[in-house]
C-alpha atoms as a PDB file:
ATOM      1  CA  UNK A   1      -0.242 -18.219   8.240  1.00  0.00           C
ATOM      2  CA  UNK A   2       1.408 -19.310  11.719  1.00  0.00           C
ATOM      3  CA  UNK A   3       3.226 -22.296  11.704  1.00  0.00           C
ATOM      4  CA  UNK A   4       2.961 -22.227   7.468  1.00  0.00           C
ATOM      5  CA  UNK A   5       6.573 -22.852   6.296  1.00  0.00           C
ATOM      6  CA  UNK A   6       6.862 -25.743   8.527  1.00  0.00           C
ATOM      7  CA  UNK A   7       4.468 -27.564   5.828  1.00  0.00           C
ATOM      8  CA  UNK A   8       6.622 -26.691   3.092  1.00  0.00           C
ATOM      9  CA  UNK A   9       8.603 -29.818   1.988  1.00  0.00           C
ATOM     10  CA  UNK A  10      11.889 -29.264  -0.310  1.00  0.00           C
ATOM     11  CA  UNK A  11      12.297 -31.752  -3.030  1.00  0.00           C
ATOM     12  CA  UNK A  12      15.358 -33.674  -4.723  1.00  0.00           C
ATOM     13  CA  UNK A  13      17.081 -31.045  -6.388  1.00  0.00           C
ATOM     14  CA  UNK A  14      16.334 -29.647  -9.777  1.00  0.00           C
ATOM     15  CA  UNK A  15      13.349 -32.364 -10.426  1.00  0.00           C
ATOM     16  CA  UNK A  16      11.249 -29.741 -10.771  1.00  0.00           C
ATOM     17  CA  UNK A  17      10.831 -26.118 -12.271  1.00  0.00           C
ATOM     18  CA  UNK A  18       9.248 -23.066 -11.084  1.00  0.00           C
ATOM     19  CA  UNK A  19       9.013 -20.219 -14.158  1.00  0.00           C
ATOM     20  CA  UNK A  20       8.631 -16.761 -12.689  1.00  0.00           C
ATOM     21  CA  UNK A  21       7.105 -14.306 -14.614  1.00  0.00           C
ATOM     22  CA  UNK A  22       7.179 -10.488 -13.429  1.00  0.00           C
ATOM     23  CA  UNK A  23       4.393  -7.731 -14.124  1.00  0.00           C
ATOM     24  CA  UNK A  24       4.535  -4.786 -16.000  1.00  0.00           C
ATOM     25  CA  UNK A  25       7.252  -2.525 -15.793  1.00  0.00           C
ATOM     26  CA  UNK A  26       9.383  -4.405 -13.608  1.00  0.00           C
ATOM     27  CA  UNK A  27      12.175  -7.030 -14.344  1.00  0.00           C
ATOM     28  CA  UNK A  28      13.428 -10.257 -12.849  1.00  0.00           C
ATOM     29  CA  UNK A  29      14.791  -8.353  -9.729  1.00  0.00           C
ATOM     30  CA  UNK A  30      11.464  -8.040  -8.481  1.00  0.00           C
ATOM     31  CA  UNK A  31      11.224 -11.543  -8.252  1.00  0.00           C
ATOM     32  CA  UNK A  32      14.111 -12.444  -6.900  1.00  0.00           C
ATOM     33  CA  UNK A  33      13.154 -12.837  -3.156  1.00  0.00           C
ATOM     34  CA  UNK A  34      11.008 -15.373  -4.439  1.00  0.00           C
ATOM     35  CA  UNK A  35      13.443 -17.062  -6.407  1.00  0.00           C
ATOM     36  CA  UNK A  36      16.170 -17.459  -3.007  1.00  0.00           C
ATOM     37  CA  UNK A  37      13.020 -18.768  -1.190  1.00  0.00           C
ATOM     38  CA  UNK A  38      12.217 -21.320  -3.951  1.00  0.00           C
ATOM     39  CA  UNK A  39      15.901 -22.689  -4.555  1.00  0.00           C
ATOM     40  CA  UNK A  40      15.992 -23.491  -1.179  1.00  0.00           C
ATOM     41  CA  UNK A  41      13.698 -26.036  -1.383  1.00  0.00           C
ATOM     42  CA  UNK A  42      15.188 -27.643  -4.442  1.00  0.00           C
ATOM     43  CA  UNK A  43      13.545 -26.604  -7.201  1.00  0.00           C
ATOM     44  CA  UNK A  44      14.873 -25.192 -10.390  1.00  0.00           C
ATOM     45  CA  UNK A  45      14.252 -21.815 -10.678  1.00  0.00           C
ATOM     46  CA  UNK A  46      14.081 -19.512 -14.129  1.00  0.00           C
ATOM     47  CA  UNK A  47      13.415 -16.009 -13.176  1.00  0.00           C
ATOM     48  CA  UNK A  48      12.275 -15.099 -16.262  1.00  0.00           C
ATOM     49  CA  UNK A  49      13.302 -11.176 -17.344  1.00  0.00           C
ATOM     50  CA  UNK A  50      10.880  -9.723 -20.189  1.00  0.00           C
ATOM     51  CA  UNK A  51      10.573  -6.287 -21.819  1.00  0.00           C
ATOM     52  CA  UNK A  52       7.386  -5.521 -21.079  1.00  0.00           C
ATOM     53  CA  UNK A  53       7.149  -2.394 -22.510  1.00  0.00           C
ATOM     54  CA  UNK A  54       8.013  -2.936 -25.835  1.00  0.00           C
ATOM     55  CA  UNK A  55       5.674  -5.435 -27.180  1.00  0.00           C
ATOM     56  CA  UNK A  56       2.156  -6.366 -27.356  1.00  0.00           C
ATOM     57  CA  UNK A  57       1.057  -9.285 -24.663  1.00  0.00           C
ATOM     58  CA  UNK A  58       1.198 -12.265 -27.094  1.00  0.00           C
ATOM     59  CA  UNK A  59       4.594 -11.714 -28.897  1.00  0.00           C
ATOM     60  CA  UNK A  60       6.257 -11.208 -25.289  1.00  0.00           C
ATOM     61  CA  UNK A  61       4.063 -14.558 -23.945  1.00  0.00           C
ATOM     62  CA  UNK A  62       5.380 -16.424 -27.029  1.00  0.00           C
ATOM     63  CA  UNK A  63       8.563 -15.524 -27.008  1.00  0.00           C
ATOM     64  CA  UNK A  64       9.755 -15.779 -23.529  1.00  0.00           C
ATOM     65  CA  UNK A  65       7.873 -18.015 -22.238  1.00  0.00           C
ATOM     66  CA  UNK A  66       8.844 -20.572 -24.757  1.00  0.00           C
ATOM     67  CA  UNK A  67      12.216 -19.470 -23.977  1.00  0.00           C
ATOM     68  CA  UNK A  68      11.913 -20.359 -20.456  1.00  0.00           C
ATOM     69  CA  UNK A  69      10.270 -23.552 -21.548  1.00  0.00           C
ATOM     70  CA  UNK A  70      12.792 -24.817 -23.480  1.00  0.00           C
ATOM     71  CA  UNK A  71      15.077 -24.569 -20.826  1.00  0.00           C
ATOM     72  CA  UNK A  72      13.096 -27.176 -18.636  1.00  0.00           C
ATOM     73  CA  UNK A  73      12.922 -29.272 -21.823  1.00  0.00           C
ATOM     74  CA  UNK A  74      16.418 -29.753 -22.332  1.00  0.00           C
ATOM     75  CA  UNK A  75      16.750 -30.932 -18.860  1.00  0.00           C
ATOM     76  CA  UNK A  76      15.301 -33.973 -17.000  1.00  0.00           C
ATOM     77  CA  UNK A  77      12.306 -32.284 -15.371  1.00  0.00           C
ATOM     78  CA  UNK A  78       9.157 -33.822 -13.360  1.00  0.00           C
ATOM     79  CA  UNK A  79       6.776 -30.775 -13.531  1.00  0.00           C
ATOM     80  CA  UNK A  80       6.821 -27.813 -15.040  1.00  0.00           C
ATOM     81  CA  UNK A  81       5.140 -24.912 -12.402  1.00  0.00           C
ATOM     82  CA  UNK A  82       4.785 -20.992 -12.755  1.00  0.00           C
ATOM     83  CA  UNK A  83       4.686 -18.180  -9.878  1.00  0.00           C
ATOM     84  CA  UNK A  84       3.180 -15.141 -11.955  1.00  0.00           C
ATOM     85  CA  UNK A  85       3.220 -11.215 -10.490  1.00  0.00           C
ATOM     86  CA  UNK A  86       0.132  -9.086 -12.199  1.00  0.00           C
ATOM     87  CA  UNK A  87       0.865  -8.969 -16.146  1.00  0.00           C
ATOM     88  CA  UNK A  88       2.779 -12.203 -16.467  1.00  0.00           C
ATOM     89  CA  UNK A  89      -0.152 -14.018 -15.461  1.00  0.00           C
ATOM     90  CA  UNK A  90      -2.042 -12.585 -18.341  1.00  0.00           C
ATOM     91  CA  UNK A  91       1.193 -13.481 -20.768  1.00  0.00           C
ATOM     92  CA  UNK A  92       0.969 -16.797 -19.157  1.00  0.00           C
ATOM     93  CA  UNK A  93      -2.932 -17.355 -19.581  1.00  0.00           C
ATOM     94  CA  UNK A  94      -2.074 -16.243 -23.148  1.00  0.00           C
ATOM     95  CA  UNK A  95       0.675 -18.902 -24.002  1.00  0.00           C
ATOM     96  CA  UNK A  96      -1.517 -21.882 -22.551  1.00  0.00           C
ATOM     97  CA  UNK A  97      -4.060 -20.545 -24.953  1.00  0.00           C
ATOM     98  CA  UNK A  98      -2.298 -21.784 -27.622  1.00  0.00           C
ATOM     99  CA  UNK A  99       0.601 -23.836 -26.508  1.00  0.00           C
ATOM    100  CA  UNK A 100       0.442 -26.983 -24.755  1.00  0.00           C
ATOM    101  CA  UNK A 101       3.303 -27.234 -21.621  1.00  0.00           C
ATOM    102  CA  UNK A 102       4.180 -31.148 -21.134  1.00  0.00           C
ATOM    103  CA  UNK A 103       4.746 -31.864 -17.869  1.00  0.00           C
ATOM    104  CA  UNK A 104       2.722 -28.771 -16.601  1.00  0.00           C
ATOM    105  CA  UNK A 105       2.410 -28.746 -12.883  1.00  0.00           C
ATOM    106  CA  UNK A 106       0.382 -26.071 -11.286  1.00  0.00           C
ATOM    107  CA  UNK A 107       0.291 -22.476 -11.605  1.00  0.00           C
ATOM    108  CA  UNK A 108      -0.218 -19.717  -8.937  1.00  0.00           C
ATOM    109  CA  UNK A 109      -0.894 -15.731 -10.261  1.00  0.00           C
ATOM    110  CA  UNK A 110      -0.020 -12.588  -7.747  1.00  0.00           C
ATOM    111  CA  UNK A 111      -2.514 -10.158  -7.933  1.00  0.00           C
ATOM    112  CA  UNK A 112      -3.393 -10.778 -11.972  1.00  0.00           C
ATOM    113  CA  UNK A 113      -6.078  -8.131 -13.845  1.00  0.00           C
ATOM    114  CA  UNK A 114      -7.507 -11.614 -14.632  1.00  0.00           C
ATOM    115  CA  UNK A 115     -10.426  -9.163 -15.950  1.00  0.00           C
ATOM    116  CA  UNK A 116      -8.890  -6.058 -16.480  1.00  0.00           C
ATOM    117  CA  UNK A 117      -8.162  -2.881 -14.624  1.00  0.00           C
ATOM    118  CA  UNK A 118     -10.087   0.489 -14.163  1.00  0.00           C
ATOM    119  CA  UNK A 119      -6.721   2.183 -14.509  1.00  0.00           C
ATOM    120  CA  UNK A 120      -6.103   1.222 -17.967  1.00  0.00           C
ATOM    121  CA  UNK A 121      -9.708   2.427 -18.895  1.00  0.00           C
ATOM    122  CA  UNK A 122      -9.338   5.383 -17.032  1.00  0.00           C
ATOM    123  CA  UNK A 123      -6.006   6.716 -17.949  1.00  0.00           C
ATOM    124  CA  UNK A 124      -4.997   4.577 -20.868  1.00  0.00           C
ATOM    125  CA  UNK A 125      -5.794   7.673 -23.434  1.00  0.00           C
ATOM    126  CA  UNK A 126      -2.726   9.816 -21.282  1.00  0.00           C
ATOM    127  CA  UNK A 127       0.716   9.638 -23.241  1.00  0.00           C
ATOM    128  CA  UNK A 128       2.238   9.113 -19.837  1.00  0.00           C
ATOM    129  CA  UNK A 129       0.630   5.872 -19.281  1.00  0.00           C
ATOM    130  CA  UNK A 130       2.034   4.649 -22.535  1.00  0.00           C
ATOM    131  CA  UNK A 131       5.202   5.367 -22.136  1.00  0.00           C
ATOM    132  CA  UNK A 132       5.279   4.449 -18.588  1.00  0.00           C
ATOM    133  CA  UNK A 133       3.151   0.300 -19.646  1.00  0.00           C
ATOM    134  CA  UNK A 134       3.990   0.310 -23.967  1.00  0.00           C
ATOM    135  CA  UNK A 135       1.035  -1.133 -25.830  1.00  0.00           C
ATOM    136  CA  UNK A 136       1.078  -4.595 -23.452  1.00  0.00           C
ATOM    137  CA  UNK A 137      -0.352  -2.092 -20.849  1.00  0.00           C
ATOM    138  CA  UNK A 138      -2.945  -0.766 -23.029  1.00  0.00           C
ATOM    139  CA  UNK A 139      -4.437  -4.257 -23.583  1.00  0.00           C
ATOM    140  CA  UNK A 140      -5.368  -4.692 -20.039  1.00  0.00           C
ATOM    141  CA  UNK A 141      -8.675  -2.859 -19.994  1.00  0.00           C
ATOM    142  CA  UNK A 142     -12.143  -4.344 -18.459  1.00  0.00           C
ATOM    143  CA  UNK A 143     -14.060  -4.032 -21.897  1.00  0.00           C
ATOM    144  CA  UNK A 144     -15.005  -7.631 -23.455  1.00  0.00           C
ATOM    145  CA  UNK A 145     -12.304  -6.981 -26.247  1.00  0.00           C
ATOM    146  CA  UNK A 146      -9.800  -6.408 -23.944  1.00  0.00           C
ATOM    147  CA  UNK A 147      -7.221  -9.422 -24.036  1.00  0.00           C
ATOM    148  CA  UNK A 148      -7.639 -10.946 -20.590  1.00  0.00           C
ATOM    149  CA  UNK A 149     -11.653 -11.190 -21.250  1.00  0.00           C
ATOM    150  CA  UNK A 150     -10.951 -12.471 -24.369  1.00  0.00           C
ATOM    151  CA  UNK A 151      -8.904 -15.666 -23.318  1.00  0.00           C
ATOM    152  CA  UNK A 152     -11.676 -17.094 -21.100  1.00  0.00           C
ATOM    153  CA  UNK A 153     -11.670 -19.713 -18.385  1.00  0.00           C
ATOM    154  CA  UNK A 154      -8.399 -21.508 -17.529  1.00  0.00           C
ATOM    155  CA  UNK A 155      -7.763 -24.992 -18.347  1.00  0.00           C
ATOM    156  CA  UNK A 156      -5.234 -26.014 -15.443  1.00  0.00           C
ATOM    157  CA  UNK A 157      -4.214 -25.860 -11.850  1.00  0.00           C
ATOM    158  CA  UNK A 158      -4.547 -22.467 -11.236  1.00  0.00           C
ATOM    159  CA  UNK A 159      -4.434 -20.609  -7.759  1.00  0.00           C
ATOM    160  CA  UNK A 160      -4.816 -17.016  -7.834  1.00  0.00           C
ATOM    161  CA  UNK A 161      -3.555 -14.633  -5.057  1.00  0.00           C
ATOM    162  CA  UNK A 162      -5.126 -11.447  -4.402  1.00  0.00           C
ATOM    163  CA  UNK A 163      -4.250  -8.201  -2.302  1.00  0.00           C
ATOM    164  CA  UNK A 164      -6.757  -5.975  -0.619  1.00  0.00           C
ATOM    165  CA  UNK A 165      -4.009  -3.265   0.617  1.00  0.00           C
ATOM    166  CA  UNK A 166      -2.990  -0.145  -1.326  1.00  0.00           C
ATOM    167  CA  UNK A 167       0.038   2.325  -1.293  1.00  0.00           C
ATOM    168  CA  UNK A 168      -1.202   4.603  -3.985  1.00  0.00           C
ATOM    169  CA  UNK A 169      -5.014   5.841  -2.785  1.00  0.00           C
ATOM    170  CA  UNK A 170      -5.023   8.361  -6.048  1.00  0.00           C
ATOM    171  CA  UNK A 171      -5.260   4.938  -8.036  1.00  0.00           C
ATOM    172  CA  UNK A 172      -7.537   3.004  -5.410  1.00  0.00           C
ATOM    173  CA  UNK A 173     -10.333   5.508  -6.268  1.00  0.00           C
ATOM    174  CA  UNK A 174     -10.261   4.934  -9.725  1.00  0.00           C
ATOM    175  CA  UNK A 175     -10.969   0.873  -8.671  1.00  0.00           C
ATOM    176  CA  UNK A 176     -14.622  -0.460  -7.883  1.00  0.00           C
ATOM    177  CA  UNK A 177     -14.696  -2.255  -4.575  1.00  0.00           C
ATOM    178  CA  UNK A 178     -11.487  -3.775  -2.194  1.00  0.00           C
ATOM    179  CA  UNK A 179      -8.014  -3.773  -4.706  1.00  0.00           C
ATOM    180  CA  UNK A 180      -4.370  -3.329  -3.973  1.00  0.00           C
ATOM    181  CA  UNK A 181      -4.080   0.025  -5.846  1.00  0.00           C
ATOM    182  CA  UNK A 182      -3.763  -1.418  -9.590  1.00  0.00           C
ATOM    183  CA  UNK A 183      -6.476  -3.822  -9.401  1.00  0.00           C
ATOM    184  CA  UNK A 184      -9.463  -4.919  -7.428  1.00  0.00           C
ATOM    185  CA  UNK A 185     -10.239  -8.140  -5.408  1.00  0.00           C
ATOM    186  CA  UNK A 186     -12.931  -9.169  -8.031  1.00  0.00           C
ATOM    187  CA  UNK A 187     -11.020  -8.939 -11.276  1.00  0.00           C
ATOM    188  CA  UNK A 188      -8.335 -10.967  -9.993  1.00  0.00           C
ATOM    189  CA  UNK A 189     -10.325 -13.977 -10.332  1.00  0.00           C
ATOM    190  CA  UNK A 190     -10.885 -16.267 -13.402  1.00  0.00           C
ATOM    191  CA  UNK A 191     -13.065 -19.265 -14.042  1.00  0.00           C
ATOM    192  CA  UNK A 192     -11.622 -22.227 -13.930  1.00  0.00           C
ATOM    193  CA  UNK A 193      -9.086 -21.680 -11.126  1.00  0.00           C
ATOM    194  CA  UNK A 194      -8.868 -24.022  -8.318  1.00  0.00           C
ATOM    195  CA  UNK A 195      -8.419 -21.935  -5.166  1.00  0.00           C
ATOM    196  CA  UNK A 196      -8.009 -18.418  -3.908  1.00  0.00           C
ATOM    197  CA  UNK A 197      -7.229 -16.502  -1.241  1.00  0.00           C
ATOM    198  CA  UNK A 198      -7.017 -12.357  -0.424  1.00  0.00           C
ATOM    199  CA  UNK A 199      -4.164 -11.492   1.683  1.00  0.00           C
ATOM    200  CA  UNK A 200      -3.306  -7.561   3.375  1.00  0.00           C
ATOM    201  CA  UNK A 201      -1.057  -6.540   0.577  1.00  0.00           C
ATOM    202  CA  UNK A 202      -0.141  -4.076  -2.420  1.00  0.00           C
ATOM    203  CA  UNK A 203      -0.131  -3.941  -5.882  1.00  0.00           C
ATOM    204  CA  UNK A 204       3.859  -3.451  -5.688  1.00  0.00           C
ATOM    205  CA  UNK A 205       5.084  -5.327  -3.245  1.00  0.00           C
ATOM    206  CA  UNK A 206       2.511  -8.771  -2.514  1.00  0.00           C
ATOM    207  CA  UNK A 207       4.895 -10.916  -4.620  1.00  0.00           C
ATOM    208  CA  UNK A 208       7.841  -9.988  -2.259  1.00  0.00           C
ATOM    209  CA  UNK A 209       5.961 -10.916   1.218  1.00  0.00           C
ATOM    210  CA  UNK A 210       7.354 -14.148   2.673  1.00  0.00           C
ATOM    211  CA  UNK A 211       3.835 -15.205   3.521  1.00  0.00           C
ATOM    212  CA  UNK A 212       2.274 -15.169   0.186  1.00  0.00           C
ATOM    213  CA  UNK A 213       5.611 -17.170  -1.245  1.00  0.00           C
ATOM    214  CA  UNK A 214       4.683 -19.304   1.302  1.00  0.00           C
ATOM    215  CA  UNK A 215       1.291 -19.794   0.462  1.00  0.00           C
ATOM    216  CA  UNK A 216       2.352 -19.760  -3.684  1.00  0.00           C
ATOM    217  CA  UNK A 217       4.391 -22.585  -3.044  1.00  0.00           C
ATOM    218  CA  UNK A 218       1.978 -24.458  -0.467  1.00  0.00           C
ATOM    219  CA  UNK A 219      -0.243 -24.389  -3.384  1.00  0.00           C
ATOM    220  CA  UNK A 220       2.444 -25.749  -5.932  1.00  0.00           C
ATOM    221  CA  UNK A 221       2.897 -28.886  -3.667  1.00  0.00           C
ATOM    222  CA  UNK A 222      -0.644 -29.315  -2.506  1.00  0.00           C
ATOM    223  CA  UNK A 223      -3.221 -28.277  -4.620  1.00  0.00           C
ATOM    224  CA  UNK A 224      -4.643 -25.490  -2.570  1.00  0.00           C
ATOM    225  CA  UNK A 225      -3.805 -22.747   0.230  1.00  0.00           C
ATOM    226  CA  UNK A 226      -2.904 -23.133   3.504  1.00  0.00           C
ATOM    227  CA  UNK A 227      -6.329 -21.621   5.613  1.00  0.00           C
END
């Protein structure tokens, strides 16, 4: 959005945290534009690196996000806020499901299978997709057992990001309706959250486009996205 980072206000530093959490099959490096952008408005930053192809969703949630929790603990911070890219906003959902965060501020999710993907339905049975996504990846199905339709409706400040652009069109027509080649428009979305917004990009690369860090962080300081 024109004229968007001019909105964005830093704060004193290191009084607050932002948590990143990165999707499946990636590591911290894929969050790290986001992290530069972030520091430089004064806020602690843990860029939070997970193996997410080694365990199921809730050991890696409970784990490292406590982890990266404890970290903010130990020091003398306000709020407590999360920037999420696809899977970790599924290991994040998880964690609030049974652990309280004091001091939790508000939470924004890139492009999260908030209700599953087609993908995993569709080509979960191939051994390639397990050892390409590990078991976490298997859990991400649309079916009522899967474990994002089993956590239901969120219980905090939630803004959810979605992309409506694809760089893989083999995987886009295995997806019902507008997605970013891993996951469409619709199952991004969760009850409970407070805003949402689509913007024109992938699956891949949306948490990496200095216009939706812009808007994840407009939404950390004010509730809702810049329209």
């Amino acid at each position: 959005m024109e004229n968007l980072k001019a909105k964005l206000k830093s704060i004193t530093k290191d009084s607050e945290a932002i948590i990143l959490l990165h999707g499946l099959s990636r590591t911290a490096r894929s969050m790290d534009k986001a992290a530069k952008f972030l520091d430089a408005y004064g806020y602690k930053i843990i860029n939070m690196d997970y193996p997410s192809q080694t365990e199921e969703i809730s050991t890696l949630a409970q784990k490292y996000i406590s982890e990266a929790v404890k970290q903010c603990v130990l020091e003398d911070i306000k709020k407590i806020h999360f920037i999420t890219h696809s899977m970790g906003g599924i290991l994040l959902r998880d964690y609030l499901s049974n652990q309280t965060v004091e001091k939790l501020g508000r939470v924004v999710m890139l492009a999260p299978p908030n209700q599953g993907s087609e993908i995993v339905d569709k080509l979960g049975g191939w051994k390639l997709f397990y050892f390409l996504n590990g078991p976490a990846g298997l859990q991400l199905g649309t079916d009522n057992n899967s474990v994002p339709n089993r956590l239901g409706p969120v219980n905090f400040q939630l803004g959810v990001v979605a992309g409506s652009k694809t760089v893989n069109p083999f995987l886009s027509l295995l997806i019902s309706g507008v997605n970013d080649g891993k996951v469409s428009v619709s199952r991004t979305q969760v009850a409970g959250m407070k805003d949402f917004i689509v913007m024109p990009y992938s699956h891949s690369f949306i948490m990496q486009r200095v216009s939706v860090i812009e808007q994840a962080l407009y939404f950390i300081q004010q509730g809702y996205f810049a329209r």
